[in-house]
N, C-alpha and C. Protein backbone atom coordinates (compact mmCIF):
# COMPACT_ATOMS: atom_id res chain seq x y z
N UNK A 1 0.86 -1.16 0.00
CA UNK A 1 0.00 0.00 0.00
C UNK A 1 0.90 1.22 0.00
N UNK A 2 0.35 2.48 -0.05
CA UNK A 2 1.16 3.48 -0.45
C UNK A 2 0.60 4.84 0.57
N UNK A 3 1.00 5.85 0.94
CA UNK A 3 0.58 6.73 1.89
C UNK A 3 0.86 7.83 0.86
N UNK A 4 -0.20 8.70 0.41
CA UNK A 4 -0.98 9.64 -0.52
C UNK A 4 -1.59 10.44 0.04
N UNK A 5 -2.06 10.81 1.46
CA UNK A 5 -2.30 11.73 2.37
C UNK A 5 -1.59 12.12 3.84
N UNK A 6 -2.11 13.29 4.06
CA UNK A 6 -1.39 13.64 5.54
C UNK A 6 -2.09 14.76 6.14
N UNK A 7 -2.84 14.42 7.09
CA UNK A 7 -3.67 15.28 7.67
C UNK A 7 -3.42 15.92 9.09
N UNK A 8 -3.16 17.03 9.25
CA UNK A 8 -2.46 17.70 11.21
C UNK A 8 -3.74 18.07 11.69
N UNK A 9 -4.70 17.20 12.43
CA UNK A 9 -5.13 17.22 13.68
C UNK A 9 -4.57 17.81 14.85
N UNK A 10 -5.01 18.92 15.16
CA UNK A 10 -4.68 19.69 16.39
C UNK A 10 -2.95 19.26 16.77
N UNK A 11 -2.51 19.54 15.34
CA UNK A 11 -0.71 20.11 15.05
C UNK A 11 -0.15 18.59 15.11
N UNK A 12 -0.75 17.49 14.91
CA UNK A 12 -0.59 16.34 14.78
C UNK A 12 1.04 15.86 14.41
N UNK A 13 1.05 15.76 13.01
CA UNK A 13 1.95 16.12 12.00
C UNK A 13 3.39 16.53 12.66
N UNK A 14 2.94 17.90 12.97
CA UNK A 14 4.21 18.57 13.79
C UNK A 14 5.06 17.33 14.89
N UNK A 15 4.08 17.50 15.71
CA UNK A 15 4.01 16.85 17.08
C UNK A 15 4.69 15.11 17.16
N UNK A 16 4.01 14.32 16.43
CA UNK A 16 4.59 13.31 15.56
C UNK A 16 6.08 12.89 15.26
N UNK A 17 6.40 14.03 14.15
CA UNK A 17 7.85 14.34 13.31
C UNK A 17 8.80 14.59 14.47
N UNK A 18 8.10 14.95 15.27
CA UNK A 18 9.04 16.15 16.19
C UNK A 18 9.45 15.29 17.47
N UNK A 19 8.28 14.16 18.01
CA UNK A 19 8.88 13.47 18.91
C UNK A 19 8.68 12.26 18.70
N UNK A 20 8.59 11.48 17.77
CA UNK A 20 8.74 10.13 17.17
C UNK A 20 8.86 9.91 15.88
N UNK A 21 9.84 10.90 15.52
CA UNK A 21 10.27 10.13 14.00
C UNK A 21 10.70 8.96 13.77
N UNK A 22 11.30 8.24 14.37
CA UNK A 22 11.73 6.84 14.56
C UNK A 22 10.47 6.00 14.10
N UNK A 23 9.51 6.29 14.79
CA UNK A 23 8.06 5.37 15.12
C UNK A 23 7.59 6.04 13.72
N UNK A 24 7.19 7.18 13.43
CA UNK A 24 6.39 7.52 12.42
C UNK A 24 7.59 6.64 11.13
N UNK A 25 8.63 6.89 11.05
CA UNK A 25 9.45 5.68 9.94
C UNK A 25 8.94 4.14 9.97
N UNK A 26 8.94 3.99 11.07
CA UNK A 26 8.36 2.77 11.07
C UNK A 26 6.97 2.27 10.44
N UNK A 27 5.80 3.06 11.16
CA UNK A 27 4.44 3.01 10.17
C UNK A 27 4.27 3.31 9.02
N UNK A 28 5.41 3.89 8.18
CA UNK A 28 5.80 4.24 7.48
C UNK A 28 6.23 2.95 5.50
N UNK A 29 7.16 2.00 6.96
CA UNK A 29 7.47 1.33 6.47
C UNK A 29 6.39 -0.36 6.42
N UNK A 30 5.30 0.19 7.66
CA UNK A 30 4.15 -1.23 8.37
C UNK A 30 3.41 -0.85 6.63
N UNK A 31 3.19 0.52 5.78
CA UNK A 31 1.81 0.78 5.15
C UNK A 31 2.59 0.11 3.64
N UNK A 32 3.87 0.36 3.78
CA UNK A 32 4.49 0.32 2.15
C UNK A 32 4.66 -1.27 2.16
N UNK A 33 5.27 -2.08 3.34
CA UNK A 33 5.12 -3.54 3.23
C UNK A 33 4.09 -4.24 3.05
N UNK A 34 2.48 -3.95 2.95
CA UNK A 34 1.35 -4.15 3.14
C UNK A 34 1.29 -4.35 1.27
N UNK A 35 1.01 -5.50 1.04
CA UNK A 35 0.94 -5.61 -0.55
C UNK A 35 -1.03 -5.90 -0.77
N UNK A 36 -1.48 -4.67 -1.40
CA UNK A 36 -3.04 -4.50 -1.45
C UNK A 36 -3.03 -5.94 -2.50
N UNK A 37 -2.33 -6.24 -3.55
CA UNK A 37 -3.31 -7.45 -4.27
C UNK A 37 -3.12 -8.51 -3.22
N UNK A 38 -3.05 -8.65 -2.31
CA UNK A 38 -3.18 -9.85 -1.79
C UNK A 38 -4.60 -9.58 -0.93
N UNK A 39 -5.33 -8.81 -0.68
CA UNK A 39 -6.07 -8.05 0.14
C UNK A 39 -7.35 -8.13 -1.25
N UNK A 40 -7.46 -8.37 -2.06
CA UNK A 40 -8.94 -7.88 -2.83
C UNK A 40 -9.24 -9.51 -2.87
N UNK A 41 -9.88 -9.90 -2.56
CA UNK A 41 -10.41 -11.24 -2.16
C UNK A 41 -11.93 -11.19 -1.30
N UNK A 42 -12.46 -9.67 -1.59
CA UNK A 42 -13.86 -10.04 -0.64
C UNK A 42 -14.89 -10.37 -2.32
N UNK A 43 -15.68 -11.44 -2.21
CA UNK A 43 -16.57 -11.19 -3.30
C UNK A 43 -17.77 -10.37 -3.15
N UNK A 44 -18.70 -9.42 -3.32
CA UNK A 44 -19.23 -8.34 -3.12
C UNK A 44 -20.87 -9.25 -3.76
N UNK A 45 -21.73 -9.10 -2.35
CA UNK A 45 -22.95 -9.76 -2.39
C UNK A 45 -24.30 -8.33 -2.71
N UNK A 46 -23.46 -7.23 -2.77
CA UNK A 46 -24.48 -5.78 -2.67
C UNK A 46 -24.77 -5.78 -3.79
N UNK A 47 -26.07 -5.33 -3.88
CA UNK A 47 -26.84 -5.13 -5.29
C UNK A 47 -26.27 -3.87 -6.57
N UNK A 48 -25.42 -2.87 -5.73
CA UNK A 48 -24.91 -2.42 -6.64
C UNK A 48 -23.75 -2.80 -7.20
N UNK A 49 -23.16 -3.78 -6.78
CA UNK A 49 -21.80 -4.31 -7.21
C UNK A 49 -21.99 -5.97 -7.14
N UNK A 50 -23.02 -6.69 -8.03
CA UNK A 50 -22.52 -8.45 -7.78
C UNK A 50 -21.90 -8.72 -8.03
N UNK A 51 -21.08 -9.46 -7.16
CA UNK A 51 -20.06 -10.43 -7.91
C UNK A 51 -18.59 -9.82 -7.85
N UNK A 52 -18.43 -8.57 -7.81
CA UNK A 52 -17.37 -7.64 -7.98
C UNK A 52 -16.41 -8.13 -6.68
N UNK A 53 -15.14 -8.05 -7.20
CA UNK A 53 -13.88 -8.28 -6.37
C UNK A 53 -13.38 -6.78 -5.52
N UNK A 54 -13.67 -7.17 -4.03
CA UNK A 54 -13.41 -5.58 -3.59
C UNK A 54 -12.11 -6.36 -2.50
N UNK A 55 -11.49 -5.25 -1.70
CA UNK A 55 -10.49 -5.17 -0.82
C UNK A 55 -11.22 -5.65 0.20
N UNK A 56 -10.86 -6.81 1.08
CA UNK A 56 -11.01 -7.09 2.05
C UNK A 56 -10.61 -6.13 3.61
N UNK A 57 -11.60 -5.31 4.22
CA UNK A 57 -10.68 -5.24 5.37
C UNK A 57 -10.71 -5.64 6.89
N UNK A 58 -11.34 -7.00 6.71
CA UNK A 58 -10.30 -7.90 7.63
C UNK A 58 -8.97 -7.98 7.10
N UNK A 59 -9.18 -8.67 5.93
CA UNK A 59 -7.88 -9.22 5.13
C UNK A 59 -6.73 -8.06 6.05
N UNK A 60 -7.07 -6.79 5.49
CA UNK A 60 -5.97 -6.01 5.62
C UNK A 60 -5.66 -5.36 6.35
N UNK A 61 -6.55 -5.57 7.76
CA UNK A 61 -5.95 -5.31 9.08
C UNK A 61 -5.41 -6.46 9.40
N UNK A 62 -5.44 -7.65 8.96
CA UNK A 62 -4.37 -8.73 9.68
C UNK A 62 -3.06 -8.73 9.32
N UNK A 63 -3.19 -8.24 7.93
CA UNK A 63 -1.62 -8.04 7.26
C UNK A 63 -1.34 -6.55 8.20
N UNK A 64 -1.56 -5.63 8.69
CA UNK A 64 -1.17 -4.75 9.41
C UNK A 64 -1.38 -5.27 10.81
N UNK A 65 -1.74 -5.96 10.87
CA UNK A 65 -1.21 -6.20 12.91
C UNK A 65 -0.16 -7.01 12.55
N UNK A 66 -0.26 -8.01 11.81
CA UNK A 66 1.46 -9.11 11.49
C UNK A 66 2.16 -8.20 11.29
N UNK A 67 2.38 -6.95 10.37
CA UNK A 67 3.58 -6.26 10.67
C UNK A 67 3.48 -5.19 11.56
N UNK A 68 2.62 -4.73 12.27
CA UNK A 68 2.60 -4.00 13.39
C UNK A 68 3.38 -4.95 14.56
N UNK A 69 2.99 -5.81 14.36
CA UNK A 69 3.29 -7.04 15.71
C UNK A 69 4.93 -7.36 15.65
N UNK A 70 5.27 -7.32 14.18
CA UNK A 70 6.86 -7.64 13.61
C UNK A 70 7.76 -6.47 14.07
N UNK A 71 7.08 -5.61 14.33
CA UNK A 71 8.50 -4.45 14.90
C UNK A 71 8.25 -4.39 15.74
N UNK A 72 7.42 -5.36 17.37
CA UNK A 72 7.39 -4.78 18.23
C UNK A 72 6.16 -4.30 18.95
N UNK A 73 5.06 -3.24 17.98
CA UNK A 73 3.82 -3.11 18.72
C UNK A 73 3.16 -3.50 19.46
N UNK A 74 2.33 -3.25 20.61
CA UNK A 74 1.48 -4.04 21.33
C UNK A 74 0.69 -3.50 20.68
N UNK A 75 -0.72 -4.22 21.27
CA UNK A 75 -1.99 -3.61 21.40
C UNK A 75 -2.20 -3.04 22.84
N UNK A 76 -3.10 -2.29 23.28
CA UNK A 76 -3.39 -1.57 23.89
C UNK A 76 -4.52 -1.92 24.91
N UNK A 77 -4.61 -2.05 26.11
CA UNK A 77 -6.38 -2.79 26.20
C UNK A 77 -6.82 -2.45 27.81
N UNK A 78 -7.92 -1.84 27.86
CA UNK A 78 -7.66 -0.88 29.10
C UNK A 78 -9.22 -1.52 29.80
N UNK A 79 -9.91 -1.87 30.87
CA UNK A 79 -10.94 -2.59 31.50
C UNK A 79 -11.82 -1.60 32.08
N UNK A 80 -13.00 -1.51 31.34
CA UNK A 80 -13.97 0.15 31.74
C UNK A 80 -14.62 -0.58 32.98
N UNK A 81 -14.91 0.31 34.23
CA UNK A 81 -15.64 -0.29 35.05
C UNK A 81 -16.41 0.92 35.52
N UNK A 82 -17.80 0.25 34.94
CA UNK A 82 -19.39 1.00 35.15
C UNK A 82 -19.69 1.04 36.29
N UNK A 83 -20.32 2.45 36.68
CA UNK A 83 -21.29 2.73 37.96
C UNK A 83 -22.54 2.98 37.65
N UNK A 84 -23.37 2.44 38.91
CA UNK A 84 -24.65 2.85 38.14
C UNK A 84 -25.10 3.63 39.02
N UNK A 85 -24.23 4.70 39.85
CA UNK A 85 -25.06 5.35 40.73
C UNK A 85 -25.42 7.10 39.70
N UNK A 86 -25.73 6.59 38.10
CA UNK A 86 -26.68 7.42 37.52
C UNK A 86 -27.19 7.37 37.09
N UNK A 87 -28.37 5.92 37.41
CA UNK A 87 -29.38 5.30 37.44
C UNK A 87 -30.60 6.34 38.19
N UNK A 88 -31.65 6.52 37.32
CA UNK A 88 -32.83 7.38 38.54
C UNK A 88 -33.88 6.80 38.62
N UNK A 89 -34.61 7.12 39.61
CA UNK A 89 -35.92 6.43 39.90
C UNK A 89 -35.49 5.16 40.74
N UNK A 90 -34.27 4.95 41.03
CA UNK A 90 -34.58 3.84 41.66
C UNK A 90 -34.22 2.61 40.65
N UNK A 91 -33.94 2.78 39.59
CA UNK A 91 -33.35 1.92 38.35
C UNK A 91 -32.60 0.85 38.66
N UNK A 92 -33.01 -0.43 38.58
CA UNK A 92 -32.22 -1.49 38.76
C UNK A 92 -31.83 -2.50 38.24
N UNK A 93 -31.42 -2.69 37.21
CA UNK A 93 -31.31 -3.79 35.61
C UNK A 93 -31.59 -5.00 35.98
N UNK A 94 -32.35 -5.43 35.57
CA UNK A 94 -32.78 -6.83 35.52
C UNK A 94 -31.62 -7.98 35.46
N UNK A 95 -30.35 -7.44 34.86
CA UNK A 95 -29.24 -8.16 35.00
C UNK A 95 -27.80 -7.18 35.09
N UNK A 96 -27.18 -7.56 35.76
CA UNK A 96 -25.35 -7.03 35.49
C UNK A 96 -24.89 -6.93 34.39
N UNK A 97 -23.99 -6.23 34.01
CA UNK A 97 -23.16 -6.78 32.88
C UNK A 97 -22.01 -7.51 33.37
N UNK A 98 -22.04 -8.45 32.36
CA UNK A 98 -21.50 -9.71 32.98
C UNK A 98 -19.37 -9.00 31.92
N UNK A 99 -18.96 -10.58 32.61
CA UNK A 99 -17.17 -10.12 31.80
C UNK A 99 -16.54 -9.17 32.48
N UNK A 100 -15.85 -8.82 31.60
CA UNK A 100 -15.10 -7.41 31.67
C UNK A 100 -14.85 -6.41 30.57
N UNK A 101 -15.88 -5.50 30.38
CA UNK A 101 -16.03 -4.76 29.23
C UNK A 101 -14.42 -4.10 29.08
N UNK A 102 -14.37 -3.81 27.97
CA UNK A 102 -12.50 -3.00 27.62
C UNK A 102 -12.81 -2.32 26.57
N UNK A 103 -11.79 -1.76 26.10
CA UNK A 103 -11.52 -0.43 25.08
C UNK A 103 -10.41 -0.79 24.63
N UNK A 104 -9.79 -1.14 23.72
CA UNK A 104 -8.17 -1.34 23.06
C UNK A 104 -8.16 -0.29 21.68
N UNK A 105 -6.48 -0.30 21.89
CA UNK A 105 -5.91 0.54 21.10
C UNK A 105 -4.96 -0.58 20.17
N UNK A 106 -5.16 -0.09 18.98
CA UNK A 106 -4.66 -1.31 17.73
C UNK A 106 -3.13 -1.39 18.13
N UNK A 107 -2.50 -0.19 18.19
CA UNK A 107 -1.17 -0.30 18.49
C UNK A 107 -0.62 0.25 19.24
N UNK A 108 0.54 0.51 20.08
CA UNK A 108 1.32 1.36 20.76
C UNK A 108 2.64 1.28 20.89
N UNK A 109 3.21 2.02 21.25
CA UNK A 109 4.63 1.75 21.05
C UNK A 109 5.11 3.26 21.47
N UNK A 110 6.23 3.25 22.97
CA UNK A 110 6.80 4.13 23.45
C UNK A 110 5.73 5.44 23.71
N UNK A 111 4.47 5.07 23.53
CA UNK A 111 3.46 6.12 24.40
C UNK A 111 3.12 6.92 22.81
N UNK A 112 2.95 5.98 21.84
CA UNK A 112 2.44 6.70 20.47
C UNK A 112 1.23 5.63 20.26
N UNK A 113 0.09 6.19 20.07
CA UNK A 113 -1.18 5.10 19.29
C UNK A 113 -1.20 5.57 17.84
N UNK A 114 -1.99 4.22 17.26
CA UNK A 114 -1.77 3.80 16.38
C UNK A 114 -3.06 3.04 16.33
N UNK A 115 -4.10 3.80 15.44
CA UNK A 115 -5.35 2.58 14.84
C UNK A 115 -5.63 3.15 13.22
N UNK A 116 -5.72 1.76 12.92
CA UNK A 116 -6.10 1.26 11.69
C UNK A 116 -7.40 0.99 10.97
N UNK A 117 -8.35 2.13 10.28
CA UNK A 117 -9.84 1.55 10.21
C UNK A 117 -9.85 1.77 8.97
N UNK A 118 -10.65 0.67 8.68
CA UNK A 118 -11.25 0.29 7.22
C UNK A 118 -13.07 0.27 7.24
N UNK A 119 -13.48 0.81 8.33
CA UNK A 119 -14.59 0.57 8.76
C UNK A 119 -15.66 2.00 8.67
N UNK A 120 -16.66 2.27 9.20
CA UNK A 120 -17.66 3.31 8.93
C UNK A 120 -16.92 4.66 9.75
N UNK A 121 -17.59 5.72 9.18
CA UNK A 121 -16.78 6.50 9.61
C UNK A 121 -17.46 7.42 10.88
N UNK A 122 -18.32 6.61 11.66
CA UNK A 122 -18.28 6.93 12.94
C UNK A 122 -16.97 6.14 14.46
N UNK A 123 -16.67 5.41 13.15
CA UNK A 123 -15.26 4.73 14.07
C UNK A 123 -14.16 5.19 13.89
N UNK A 124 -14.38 6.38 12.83
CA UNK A 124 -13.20 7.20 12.39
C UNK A 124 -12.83 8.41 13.58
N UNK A 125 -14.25 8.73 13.81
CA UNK A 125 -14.51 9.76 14.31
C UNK A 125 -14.34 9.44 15.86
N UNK A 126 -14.98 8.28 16.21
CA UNK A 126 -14.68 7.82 17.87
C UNK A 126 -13.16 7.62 17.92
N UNK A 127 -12.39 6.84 17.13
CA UNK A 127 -11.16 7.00 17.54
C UNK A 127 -10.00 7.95 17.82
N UNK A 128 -10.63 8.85 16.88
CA UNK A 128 -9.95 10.14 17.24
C UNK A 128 -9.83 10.95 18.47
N UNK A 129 -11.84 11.31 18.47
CA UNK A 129 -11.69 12.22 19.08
C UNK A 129 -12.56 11.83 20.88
N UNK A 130 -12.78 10.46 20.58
CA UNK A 130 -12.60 9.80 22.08
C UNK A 130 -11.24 8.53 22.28
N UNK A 131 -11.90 7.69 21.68
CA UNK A 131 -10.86 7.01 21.99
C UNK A 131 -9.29 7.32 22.71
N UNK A 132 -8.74 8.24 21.54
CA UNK A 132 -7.44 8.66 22.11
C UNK A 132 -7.13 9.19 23.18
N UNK A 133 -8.57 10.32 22.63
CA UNK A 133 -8.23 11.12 24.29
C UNK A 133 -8.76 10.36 25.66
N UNK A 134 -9.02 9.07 25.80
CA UNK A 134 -9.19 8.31 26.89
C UNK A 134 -7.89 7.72 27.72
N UNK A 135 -7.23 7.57 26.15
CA UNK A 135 -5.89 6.57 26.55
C UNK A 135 -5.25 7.67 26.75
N UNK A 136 -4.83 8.47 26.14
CA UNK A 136 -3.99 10.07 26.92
C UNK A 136 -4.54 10.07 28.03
N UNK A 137 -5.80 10.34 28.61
CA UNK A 137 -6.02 10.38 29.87
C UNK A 137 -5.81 9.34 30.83
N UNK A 138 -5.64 8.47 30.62
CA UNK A 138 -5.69 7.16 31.17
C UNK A 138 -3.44 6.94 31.50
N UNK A 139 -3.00 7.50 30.28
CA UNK A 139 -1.38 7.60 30.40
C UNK A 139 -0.77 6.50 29.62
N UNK A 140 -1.57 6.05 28.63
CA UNK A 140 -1.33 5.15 28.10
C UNK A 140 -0.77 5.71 26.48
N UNK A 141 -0.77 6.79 25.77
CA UNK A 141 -0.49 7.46 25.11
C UNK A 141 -0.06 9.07 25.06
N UNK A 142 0.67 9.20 24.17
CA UNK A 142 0.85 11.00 24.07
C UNK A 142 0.64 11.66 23.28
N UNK A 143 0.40 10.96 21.75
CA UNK A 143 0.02 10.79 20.69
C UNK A 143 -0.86 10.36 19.36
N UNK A 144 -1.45 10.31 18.87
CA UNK A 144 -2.04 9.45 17.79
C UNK A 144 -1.57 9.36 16.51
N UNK A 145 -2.04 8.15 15.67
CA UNK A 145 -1.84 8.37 14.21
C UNK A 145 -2.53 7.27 13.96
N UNK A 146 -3.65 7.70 12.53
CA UNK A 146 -5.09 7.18 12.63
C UNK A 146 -4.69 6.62 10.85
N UNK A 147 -4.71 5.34 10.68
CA UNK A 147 -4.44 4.98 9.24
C UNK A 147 -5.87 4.62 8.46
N UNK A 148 -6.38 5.81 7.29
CA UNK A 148 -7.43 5.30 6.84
C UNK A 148 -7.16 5.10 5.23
N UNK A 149 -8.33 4.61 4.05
CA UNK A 149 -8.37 5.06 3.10
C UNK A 149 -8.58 6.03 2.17
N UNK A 150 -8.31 6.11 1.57
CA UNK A 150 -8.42 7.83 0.94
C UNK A 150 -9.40 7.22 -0.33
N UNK A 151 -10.41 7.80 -0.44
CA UNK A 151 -11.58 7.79 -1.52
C UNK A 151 -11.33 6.65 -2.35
N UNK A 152 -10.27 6.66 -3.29
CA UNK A 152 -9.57 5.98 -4.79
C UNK A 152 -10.11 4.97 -3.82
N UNK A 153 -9.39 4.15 -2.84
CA UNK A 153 -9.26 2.42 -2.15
C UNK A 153 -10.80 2.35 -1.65
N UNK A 154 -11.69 3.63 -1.08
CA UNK A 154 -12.65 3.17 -0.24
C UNK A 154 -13.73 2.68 -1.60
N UNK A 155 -13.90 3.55 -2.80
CA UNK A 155 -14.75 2.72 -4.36
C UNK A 155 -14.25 1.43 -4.34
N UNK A 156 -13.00 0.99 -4.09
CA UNK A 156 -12.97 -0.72 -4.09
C UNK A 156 -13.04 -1.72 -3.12
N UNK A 157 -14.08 -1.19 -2.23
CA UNK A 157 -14.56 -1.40 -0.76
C UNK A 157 -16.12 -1.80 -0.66
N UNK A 158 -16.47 -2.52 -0.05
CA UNK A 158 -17.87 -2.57 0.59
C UNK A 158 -18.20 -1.11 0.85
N UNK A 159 -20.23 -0.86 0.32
CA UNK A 159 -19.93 0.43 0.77
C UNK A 159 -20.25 0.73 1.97
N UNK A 160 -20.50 1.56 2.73
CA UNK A 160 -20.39 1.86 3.87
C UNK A 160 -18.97 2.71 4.84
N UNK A 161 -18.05 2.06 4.18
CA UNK A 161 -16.46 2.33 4.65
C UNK A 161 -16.05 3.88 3.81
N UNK A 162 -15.67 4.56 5.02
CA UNK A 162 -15.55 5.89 4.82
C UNK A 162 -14.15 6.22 4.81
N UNK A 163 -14.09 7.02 4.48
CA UNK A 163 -12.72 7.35 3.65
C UNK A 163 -12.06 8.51 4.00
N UNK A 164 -10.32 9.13 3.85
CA UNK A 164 -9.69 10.26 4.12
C UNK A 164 -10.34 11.45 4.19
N UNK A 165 -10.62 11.95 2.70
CA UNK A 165 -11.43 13.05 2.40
C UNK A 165 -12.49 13.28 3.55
N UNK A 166 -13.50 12.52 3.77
CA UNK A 166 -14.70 12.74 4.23
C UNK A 166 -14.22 13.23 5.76
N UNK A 167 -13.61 12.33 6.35
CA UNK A 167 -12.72 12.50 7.29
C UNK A 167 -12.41 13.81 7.50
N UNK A 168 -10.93 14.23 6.92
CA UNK A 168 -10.67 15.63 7.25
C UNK A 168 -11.64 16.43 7.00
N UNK A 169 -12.35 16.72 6.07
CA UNK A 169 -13.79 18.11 5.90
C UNK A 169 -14.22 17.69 7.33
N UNK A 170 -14.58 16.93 7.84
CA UNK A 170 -15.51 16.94 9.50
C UNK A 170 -14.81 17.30 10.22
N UNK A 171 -13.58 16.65 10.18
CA UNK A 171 -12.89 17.09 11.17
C UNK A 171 -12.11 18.72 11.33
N UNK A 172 -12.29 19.02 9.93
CA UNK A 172 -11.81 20.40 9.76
C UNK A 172 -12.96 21.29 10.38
N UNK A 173 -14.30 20.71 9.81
CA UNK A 173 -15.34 21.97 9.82
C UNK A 173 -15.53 21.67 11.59
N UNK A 174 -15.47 20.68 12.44
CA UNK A 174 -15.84 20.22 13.83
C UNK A 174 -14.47 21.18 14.64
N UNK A 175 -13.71 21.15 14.53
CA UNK A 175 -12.34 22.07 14.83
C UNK A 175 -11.98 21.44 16.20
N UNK A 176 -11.38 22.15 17.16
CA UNK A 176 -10.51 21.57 17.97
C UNK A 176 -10.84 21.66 19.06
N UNK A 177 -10.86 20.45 19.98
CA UNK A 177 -11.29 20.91 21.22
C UNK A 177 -10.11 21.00 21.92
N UNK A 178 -10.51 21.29 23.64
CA UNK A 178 -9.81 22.05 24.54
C UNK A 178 -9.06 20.29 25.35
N UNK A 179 -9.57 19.25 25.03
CA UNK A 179 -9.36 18.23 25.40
C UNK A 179 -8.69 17.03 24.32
N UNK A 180 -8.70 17.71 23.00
CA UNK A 180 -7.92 16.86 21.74
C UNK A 180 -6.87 16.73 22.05
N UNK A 181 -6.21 15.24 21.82
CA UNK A 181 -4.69 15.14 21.42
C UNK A 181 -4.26 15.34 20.40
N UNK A 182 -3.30 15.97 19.60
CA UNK A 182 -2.81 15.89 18.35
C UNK A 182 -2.56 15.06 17.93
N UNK A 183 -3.00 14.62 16.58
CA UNK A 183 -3.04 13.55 16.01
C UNK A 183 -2.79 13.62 14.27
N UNK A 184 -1.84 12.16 14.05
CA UNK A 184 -1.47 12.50 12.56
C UNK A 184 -2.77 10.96 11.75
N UNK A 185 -3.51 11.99 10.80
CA UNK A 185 -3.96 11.11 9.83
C UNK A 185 -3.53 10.94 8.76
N UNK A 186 -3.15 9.38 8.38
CA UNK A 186 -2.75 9.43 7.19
C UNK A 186 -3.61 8.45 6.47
N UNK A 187 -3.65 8.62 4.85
CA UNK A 187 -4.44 8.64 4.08
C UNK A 187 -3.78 7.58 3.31
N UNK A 188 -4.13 5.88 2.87
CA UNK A 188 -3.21 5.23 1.84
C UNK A 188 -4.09 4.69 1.14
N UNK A 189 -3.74 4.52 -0.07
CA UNK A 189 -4.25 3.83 -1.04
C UNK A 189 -3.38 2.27 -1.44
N UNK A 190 -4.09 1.94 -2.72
CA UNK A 190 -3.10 0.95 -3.56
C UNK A 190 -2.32 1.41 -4.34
């Protein structure tokens, strides 16, 4: 795959270059080792496309955690624990939630995150501008860098999966909060 965009989220970019160039070389090198024809293998059951050969992205988040995982990366994985004392009326759930609910971060490495979506672009948007800033708050990061597709790759996609472009305009026209981490988006195609 190839990196064709670059987007500075609340000075992202800067911030990034400036205290993990090492790491940003590296993701650098996780997007260009990532070979897309091995990745178009979904057969496409949607009525506007039968039959059509699109990019898998499972496929191609597994080839990016194998080489996320090959230099090192963890994943990230933090255990939310609910109160319900903002329950009213007296509210009492018929059941617990059972397990241990969590939140993970695709990658990390030396206090830099790192997620990878091929997915709708309200997961574009949660990862940014919660997600991260959870794990910053939490001390688990200092940084972000958010790997999506840029338009060209998301047409050879299931639709639904949202893309660079769409991305930055929201995030441009939504602007910056007082609680954002800076964050670098980058944009790859085939």
């Amino acid at each position: 795959m190839r990196l064709v965009g670059e987007y500075s989220f609340n000075g992202g970019k800067e911030a990034v270059e400036k205290k993990y160039p090492h790491l940003l070389k590296e993701i650098k090198e996780v997007i260009d080792s990532v070979n897309a024809n091995d990745h178009k293998t979904k057969q496409s059951r949607e009525k506007t496309m039968p039959g059509k050969m699109l990019y898998s992205p499972k496929s191609m988040n597994a080839a990016f955690k194998k080489e996320f995982f090959k230099r090192k990366w963890n994943s990230g994985k933090v255990t939310c624990k609910y109160s319900n004392e903002w329950y009213v009326n007296d509210f009492k759930p018929d059941r617990e939630i059972t397990g241990k609910p969590w939140r993970e971060m695709d990658f990390i490495k030396e206090k830099l995150g790192v997620e990878v979506q091929f997915g709708k672009y309200s997961f574009m948007v949660y990862n940014v501008c919660a997600k991260m800033t959870i794990f910053h708050k939490l001390g688990y990061i200092d940084l972000g860098v958010e790997i999506v597709p840029v338009h060209e790759l998301q047409k050879k996609m299931s639709t639904g999966v949202s893309y660079f472009e769409q991305f930055v305009w929201d995030l441009d026209n939504r602007g910056v909060s007082d609680i954002d981490i800076p964050v670098l988006i980058l944009g790859i195609t085939v």
